[in-house]
Protein backbone atom coordinates (compact mmCIF):
# COMPACT_ATOMS: atom_id res chain seq x y z
CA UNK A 1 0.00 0.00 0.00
CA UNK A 2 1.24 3.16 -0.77
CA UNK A 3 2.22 5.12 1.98
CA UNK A 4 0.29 8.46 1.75
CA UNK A 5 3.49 10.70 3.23
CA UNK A 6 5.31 9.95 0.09
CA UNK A 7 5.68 11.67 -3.30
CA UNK A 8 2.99 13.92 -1.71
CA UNK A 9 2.67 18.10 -3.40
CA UNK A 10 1.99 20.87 -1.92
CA UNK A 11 0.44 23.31 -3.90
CA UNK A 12 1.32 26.64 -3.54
CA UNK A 13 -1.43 29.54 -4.57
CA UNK A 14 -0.34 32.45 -7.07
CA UNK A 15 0.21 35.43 -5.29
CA UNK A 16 -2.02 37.67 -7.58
CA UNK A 17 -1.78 41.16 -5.95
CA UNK A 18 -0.25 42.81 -2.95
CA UNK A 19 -0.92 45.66 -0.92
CA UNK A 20 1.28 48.02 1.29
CA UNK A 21 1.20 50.53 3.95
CA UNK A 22 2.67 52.58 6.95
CA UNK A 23 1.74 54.70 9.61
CA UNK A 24 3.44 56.79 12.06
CA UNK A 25 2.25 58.61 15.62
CA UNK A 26 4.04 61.85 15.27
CA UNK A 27 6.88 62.43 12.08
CA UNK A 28 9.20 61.02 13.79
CA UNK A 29 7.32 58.96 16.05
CA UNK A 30 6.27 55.40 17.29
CA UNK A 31 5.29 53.65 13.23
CA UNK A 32 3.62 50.75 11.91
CA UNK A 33 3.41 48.86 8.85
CA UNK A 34 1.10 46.59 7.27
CA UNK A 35 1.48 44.32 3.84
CA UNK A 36 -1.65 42.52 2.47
CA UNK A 37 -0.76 39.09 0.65
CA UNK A 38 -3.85 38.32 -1.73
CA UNK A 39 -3.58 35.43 -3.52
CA UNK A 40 -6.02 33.86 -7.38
CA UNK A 41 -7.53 31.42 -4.79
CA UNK A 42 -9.41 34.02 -2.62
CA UNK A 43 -6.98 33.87 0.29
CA UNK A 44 -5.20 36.33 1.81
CA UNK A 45 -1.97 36.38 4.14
CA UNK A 46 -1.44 39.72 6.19
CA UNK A 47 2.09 40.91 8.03
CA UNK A 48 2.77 43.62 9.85
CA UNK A 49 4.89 45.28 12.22
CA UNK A 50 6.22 48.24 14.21
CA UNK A 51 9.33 50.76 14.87
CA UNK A 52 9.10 52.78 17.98
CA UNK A 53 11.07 55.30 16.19
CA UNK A 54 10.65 56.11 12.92
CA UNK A 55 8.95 57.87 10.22
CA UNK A 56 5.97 57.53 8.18
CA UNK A 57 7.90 57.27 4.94
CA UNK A 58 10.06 54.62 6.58
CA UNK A 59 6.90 52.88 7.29
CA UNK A 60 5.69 52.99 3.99
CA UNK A 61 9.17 51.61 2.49
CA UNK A 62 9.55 48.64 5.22
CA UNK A 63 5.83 47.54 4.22
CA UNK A 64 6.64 47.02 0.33
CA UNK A 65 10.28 45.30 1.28
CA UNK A 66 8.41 43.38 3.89
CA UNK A 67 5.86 42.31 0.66
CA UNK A 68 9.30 41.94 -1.70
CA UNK A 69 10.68 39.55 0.30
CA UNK A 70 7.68 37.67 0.99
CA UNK A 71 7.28 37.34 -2.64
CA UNK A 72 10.83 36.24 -2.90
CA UNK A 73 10.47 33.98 -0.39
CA UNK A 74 7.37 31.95 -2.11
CA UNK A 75 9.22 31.39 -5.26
CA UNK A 76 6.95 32.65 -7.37
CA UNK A 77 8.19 33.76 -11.35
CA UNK A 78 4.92 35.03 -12.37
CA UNK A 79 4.08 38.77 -12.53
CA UNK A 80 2.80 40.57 -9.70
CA UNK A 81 1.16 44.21 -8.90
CA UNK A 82 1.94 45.75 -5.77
CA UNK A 83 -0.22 48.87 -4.58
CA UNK A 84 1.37 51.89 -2.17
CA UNK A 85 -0.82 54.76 -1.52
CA UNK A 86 3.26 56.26 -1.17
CA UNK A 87 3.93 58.88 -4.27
CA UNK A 88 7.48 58.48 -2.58
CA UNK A 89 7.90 54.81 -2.55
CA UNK A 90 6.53 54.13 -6.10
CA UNK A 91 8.24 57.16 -7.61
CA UNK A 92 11.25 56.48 -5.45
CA UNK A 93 11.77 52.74 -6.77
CA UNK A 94 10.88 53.37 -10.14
CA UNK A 95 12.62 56.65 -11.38
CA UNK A 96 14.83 58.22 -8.85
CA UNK A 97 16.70 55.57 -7.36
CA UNK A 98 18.61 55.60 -10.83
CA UNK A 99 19.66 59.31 -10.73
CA UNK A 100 20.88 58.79 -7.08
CA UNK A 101 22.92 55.54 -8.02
CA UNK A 102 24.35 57.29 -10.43
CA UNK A 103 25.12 59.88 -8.18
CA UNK A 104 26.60 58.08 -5.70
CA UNK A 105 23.24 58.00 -3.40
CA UNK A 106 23.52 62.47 -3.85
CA UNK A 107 20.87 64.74 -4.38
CA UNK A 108 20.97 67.21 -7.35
CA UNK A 109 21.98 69.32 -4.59
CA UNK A 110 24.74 67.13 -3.51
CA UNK A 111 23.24 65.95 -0.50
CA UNK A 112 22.95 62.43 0.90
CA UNK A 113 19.70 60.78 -0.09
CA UNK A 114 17.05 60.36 2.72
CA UNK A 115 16.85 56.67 3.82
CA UNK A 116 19.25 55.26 1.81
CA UNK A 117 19.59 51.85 3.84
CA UNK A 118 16.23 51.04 2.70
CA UNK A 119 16.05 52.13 -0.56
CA UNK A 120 19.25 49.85 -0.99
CA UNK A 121 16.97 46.88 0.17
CA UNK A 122 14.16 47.90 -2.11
CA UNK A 123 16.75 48.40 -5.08
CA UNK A 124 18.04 44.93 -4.10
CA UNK A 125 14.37 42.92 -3.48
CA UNK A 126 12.79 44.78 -6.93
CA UNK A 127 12.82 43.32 -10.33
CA UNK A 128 10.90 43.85 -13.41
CA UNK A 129 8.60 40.72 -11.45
CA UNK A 130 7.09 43.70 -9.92
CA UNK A 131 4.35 46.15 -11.46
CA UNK A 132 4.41 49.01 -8.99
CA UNK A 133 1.07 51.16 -8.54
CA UNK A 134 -0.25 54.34 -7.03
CA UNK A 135 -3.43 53.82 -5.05
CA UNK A 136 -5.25 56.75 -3.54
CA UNK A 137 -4.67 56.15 0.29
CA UNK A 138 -8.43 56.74 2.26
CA UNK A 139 -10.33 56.30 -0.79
CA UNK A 140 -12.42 52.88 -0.10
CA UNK A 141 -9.32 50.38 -2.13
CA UNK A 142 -10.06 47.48 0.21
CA UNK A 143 -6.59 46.27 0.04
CA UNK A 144 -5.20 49.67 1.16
CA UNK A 145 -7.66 50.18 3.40
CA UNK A 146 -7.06 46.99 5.41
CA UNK A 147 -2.82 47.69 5.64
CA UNK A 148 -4.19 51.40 6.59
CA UNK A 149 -5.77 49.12 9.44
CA UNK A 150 -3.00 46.99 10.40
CA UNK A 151 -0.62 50.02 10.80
CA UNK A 152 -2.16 52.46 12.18
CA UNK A 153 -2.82 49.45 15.03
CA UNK A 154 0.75 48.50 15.21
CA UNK A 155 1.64 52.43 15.22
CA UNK A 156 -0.54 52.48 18.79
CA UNK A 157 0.78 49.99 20.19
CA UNK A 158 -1.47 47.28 19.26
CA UNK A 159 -1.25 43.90 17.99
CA UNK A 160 -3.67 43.09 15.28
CA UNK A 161 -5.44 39.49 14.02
CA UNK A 162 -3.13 39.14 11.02
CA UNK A 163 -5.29 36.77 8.40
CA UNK A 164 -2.92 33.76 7.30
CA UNK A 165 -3.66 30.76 4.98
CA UNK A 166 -3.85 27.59 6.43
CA UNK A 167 -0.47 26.71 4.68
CA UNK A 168 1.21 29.55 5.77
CA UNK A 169 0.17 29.48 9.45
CA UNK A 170 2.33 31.49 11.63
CA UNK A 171 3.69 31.27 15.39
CA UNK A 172 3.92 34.24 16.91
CA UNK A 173 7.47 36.18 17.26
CA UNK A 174 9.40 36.00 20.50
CA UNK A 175 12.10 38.58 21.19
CA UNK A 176 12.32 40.18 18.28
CA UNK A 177 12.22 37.09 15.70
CA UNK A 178 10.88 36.30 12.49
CA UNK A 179 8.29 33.43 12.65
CA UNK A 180 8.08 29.96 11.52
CA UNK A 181 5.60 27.58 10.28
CA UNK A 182 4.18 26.41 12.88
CA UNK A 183 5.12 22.72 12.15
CA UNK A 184 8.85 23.91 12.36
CA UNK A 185 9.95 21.93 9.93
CA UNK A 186 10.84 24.31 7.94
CA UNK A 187 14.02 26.47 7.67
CA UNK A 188 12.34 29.27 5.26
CA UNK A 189 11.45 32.63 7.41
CA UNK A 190 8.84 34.82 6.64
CA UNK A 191 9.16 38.81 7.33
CA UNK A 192 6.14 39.52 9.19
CA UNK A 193 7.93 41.42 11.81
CA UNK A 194 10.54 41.87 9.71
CA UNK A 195 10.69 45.72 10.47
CA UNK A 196 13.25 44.66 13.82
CA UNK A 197 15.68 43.13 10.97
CA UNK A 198 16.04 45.88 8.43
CA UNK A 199 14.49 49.00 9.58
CA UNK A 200 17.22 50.25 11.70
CA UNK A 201 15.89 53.18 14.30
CA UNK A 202 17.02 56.87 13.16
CA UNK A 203 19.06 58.88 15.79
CA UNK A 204 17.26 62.06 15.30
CA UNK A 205 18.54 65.20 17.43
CA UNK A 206 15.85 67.83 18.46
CA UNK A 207 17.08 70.17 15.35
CA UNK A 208 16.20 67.23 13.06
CA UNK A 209 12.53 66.14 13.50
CA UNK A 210 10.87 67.88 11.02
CA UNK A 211 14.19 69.00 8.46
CA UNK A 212 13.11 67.77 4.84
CA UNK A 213 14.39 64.99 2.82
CA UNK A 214 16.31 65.09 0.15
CA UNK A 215 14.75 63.18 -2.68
CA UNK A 216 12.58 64.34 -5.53
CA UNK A 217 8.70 64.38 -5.94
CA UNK A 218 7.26 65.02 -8.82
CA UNK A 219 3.47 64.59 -8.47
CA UNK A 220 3.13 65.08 -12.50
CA UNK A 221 5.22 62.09 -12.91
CA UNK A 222 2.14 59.55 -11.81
CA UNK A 223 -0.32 58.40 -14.22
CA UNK A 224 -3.55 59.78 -14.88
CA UNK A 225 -4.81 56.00 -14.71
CA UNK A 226 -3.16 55.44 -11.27
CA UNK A 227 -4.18 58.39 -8.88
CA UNK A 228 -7.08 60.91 -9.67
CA UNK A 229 -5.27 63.90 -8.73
CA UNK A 230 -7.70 66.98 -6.98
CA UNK A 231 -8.22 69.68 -9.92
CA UNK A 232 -7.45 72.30 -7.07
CA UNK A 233 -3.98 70.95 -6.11
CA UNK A 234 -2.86 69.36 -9.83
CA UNK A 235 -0.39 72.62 -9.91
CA UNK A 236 -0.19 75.86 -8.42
CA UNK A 237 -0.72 79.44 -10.31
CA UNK A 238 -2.36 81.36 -7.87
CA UNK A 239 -6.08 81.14 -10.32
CA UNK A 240 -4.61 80.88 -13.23
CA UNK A 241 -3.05 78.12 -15.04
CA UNK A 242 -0.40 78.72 -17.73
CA UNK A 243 -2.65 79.35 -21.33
CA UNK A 244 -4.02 82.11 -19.07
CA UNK A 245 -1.24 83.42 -18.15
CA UNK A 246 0.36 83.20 -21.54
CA UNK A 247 -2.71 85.59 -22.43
CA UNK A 248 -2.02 88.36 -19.83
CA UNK A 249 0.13 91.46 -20.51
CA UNK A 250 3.81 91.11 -19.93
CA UNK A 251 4.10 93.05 -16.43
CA UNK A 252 1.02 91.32 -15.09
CA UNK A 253 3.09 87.89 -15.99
CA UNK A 254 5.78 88.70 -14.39
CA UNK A 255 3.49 89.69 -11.22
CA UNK A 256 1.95 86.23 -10.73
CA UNK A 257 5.26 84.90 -11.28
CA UNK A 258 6.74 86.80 -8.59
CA UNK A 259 3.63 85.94 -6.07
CA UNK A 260 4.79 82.24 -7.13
CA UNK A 261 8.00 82.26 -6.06
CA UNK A 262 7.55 84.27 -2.78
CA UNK A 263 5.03 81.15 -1.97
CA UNK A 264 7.79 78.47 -3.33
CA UNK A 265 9.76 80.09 -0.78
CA UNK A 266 7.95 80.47 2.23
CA UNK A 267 7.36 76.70 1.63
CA UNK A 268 11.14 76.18 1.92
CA UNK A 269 11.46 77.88 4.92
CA UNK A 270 8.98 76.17 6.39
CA UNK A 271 10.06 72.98 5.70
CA UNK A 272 13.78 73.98 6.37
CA UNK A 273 12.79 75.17 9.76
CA UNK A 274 10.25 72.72 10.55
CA UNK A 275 7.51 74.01 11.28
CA UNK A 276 3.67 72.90 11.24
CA UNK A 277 1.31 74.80 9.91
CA UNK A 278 -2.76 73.81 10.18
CA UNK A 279 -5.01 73.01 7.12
CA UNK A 280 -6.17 76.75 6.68
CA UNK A 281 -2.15 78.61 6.51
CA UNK A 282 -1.21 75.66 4.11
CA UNK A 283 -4.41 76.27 1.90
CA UNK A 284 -3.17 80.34 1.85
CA UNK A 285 0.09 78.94 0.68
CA UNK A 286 -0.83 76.98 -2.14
CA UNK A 287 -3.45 78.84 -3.17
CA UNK A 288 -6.69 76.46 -2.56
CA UNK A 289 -9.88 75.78 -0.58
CA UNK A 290 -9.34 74.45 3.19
CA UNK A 291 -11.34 71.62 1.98
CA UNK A 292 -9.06 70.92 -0.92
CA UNK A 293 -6.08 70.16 1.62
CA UNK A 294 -7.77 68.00 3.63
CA UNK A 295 -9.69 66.17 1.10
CA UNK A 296 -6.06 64.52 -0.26
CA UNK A 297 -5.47 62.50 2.35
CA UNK A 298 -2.40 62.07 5.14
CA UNK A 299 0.22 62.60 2.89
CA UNK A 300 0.22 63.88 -0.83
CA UNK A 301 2.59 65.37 -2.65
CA UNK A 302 2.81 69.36 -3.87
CA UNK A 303 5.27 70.69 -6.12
CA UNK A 304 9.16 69.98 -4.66
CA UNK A 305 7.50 69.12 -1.40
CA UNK A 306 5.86 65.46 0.73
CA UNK A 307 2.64 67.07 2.65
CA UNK A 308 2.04 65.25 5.65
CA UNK A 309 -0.29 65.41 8.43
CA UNK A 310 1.23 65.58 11.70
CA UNK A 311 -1.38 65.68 14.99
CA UNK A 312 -4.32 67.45 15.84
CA UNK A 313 -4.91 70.13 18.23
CA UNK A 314 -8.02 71.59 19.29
CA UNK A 315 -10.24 71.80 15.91
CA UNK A 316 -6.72 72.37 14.02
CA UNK A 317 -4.89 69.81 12.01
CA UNK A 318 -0.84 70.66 11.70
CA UNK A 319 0.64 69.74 8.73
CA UNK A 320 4.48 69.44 7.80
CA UNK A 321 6.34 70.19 4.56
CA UNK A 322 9.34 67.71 3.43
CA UNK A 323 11.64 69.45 0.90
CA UNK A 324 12.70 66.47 -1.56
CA UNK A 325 15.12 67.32 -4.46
């Protein structure tokens, strides 16, 4: 009789899809990420994990390496799309990281690049395997919606039901380690807490917390089929966008020009200084409704600059300005 242990296969499910996330309580502050696994059988397996010190872009970058090397780690050949809700991450991986390579990890201005351990990881775990996409963060995506979920919990200090295939059944980490299958049979590790391993915590001084970063957003450089962009904050020109401008007398040009680049630079200074400015001061800066600014989400993108929100105080949101070049 055949004995049923033998010549026995496992079947491993394609990993269709994967979702990514991260969160932070302050900027720098206590962070979480979460990673969403879905695979062409309906099943989904969820990680997730925290930094008590970090930032939210941080988060967002250990999530997708945390989904990288889970993919990795399965074997798989076939294609897969991973979704970030991070302008940074996606434009990071897939255009800039080239310029700063070549570069020697510099800025155009000839400073260091902003999180370069991890963007050496990414760099490392990506391959044309991947198909990186925006996806609106707080817009109803289920998938982005659920990591929002599992960070934000791990961010407050919580420790979330992470959903796991029967196959992939998971032990939960002691000190610090990665998991195993619970069987422990197996040697393979999977990077559900993986954020201990490779998300080293930043040494900020006080003068530090809020200076910007050093890489380039370009919010133009997203497709129109990825992210539906807010016709308020596409660009700013103070009312007028550029065929009206082109129409205007000379001097009156060269006026809205000038009230451009005063607001361009009152943006650097207050992302060079660090300071946080609520939802109304940041709509008189760029020129928009209140409701325009708030309507986009944690974090967005404007001009040379990541918009993130901070905290809350009284009936006042603070926002802060990251200068990325």
């Amino acid at each position: 009789m055949k004995n049923p242990n033998q010549n026995s296969t496992i079947v491993t499910p394609t990993i269709q899809e994967m979702y990514t996330d991260g969160a932070c309580s302050g900027n720098p502050g206590k962070g979480g990420w979460g990673t969403a696994i879905y695979y062409a059988d309906g099943s989904v397996c969820e990680l997730g994990g925290m930094e008590p010190e970090t930032t939210n872009n941080r988060m967002e970058m250990q999530a997708a390496i945390a989904a990288l090397e889970f993919l990795a780690n399965s074997g798989q050949t076939q294609s897969v799309t991973l979704y970030t809700d991070s302008e940074y991450v996606k434009n990071g991986i897939t255009q800039w990281i080239r310029g700063w390579k070549n570069k020697n990890w510099k800025t155009s201005t000839g400073k260091p690049v902003l999180n370069r351990d991890l963007w050496e990881i990414l760099d490392r775990l990506n391959s044309p395997q991947i198909r990186w996409e925006y996806v609106r963060g707080h817009a109803g995506n289920e998938g982005n919606e659920r990591c929002d979920t599992i960070a934000r919990a791990f961010a407050q200090g919580r420790n979330p039901a992470l959903q796991q295939p029967n196959s992939l059944k998971l032990s939960a980490p002691e000190n610090g380690d990665r998991p195993t299958p619970n069987n422990g049979k197996s040697k393979e590790t999977l990077p559900i807490f993986a954020d201990r391993a490779i998300a080293p915590k930043l040494n900020l001084s006080p003068d530090r917390i809020h200076i910007t970063a050093n890489e380039r957003l370009q919010s133009t450089s997203v497709t129109s089929s990825s992210v539906i962009f807010d016709p308020d904050m596409t660009d700013l020109t103070h009312n007028a966008n550029e065929a009206t401008l082109d129409t205007r007398p000379s001097d009156s040009r060269i006026v809205a020009l000038r009230d451009v680049v005063e607001s361009l630079r009152i943006a650097d200074e207050v992302a060079a200084k660090g300071y946080l400015i609520s939802s109304s001061e940041l709509a008189d800066l760029i020129d928009v409704n209140a409701s325009a600014v708030t309507s986009r989400g944690d974090h967005w993108v404007w001009r040379n600059w990541v918009v993130s929100r901070v905290r809350r105080e009284g009936n006042q949101i603070l926002w802060q300005l990251e200068r990325v070049d």
